[in-house]
Protein backbone atom coordinates (compact mmCIF):
# COMPACT_ATOMS: atom_id res chain seq x y z
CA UNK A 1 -0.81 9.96 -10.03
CA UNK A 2 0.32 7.08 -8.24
CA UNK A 3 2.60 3.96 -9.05
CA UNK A 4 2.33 0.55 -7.61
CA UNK A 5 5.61 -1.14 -7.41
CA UNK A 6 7.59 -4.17 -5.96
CA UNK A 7 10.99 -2.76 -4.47
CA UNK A 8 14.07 -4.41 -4.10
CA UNK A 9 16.65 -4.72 -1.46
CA UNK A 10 18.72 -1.33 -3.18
CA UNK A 11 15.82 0.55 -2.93
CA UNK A 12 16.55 3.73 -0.85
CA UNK A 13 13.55 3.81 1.10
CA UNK A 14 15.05 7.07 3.44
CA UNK A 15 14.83 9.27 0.73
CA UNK A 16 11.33 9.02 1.24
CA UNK A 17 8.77 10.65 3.26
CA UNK A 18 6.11 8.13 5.14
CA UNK A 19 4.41 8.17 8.40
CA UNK A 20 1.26 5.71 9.43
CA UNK A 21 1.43 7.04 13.03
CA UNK A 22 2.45 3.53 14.02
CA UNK A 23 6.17 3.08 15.24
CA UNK A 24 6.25 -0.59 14.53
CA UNK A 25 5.36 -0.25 10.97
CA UNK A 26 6.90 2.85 10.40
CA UNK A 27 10.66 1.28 11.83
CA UNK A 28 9.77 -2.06 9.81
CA UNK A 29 9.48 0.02 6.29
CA UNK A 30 12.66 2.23 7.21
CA UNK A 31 14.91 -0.16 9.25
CA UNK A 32 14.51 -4.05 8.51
CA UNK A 33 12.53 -4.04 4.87
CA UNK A 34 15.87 -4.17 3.24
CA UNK A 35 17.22 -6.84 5.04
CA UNK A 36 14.09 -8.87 5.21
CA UNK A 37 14.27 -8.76 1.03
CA UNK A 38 17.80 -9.46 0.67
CA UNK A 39 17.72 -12.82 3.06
CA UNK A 40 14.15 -13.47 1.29
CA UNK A 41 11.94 -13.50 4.22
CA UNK A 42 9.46 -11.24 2.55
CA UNK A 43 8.72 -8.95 -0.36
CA UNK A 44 7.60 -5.34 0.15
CA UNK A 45 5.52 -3.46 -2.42
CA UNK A 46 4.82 0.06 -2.15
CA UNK A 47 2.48 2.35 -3.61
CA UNK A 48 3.84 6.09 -4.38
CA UNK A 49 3.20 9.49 -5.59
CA UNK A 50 4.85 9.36 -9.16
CA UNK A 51 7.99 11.79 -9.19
CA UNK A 52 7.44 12.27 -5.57
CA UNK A 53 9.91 10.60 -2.50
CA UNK A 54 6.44 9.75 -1.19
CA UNK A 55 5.38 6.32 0.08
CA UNK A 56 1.43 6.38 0.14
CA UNK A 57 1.18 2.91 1.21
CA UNK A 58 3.13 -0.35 1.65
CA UNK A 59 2.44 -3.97 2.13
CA UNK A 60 4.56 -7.51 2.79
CA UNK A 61 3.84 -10.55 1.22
CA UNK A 62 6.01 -14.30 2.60
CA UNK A 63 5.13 -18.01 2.32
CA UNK A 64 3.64 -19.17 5.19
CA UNK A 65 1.80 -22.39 6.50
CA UNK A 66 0.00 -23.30 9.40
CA UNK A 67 -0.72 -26.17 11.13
CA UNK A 68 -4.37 -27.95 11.08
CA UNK A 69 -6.62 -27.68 14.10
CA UNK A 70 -9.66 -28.84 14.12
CA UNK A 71 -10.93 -25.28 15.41
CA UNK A 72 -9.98 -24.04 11.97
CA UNK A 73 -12.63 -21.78 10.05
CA UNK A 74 -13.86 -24.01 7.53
CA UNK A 75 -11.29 -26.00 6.65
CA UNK A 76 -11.66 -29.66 5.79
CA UNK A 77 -7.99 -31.79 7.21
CA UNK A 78 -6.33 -32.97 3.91
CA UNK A 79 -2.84 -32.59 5.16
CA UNK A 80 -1.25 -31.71 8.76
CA UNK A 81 -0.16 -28.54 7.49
CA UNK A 82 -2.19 -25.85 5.33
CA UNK A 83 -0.04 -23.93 2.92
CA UNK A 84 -0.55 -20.04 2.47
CA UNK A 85 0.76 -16.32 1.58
CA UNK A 86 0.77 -14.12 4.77
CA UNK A 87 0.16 -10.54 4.41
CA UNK A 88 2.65 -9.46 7.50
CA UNK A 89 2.73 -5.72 7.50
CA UNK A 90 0.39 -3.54 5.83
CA UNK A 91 0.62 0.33 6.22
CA UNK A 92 -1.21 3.39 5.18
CA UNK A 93 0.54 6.73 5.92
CA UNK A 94 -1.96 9.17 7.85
CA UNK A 95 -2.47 11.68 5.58
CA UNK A 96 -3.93 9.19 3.28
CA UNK A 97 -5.74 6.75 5.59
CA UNK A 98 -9.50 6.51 5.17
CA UNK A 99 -9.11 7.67 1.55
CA UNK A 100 -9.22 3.91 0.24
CA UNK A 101 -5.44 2.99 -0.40
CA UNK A 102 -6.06 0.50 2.38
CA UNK A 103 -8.38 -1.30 0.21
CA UNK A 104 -6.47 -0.69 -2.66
CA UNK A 105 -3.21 -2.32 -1.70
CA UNK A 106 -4.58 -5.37 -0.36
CA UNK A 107 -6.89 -6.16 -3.53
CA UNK A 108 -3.32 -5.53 -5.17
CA UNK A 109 -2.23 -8.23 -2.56
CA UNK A 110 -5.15 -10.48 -3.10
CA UNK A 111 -4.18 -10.47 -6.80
CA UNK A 112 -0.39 -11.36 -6.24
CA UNK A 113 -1.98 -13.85 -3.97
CA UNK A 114 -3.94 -15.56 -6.73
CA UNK A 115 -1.48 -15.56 -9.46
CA UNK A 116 1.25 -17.26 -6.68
CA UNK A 117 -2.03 -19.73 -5.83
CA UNK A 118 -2.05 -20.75 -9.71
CA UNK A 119 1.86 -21.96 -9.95
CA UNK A 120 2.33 -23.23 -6.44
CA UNK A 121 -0.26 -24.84 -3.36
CA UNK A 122 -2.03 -21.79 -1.51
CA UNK A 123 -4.69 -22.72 0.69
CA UNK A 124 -4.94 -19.42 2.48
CA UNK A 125 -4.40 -16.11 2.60
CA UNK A 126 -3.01 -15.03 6.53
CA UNK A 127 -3.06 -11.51 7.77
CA UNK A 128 -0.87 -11.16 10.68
CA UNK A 129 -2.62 -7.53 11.68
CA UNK A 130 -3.14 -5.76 15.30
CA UNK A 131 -5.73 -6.70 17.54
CA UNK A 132 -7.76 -3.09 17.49
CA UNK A 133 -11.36 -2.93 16.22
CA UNK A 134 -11.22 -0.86 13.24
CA UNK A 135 -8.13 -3.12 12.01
CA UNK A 136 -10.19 -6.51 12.38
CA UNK A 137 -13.23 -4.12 10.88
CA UNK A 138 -11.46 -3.48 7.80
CA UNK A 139 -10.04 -6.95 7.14
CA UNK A 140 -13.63 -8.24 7.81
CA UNK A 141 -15.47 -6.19 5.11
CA UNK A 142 -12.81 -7.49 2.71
CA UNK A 143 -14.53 -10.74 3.57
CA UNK A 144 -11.27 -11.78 5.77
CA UNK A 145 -11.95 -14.40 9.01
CA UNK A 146 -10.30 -15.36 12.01
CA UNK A 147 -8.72 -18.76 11.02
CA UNK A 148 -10.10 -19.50 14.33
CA UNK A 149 -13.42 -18.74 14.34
CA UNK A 150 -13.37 -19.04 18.35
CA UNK A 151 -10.24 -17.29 19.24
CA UNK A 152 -11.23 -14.73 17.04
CA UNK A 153 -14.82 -14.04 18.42
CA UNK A 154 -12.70 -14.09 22.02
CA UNK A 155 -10.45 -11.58 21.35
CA UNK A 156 -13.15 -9.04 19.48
CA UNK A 157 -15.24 -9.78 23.26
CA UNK A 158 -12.16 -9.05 25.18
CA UNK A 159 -11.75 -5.51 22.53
């Protein structure tokens, strides 16, 4: 059984066990998620084994905007900036990668995004992910695109 849930800045994250084999997002979830909530530069959900100090899976939602280009993916220029949610850390711990909670927490994500989207401007929904192959492959069967459709085709040629 598993429990989806937004956590707040008392949450004791370090009585719980998570690993996704990446130091960045592994020091993000244990070190800075607290403080990032309490000044409200983000909110962190988390997905966990019920009655178990066991993070499955976490993800970071924050307002975001970015400025038009006319390079942007299929954008039409209404306004010199585009508002948006950005997805900034999303992390699977290893022993349950490739099992789908990938998938899972950013439809989960997609839905917060849509529900913001109706009370407020969204335009967009930014991931802010690593530049590796099977990272840009995932987002991209979730029907996610390079805001830059030729930056993004650059950096998959220079992968």
């Amino acid at each position: 059984m598993t429990e989806f849930l937004k956590i707040n800045a008392n949450f004791n994250i370090k009585e719980y066990t998570f690993d996704s084999g990446n130091e960045e997002l592994n020091f993000f979830i244990f070190q800075m998620a607290n403080d990032f909530i309490k000044e409200e530069y983000t909110q962190v959900y988390v997905l966990k084994k019920v009655k178990e100090n066991y993070i499955i899976g976490y993800f970071t939602l924050s307002c975001c905007q970015i400025e038009f280009n006319k390079d942007l993916y299929s954008i039409e220029e209404k306004t010199r900036y585009i508002p948006g949610l950005l997805i900034g850390q999303l992390a699977i711990d290893k022993e349950c990668q490739n099992k789908n909670f990938g998938t899972y927490l950013l439809t989960k994500a997609i839905e917060i995004g849509f529900k913001i989207s109706n009370k407020v401007g969204c335009r967009l929904m930014i991931v802010d992910a690593s530049t590796d192959l099977k990272i840009i492959g995932f987002y991209g069967k979730l029907n996610f695109k390079f805001v830059r459709k030729g930056l993004g085709e650059k950096v998959v040629g220079e992968l």
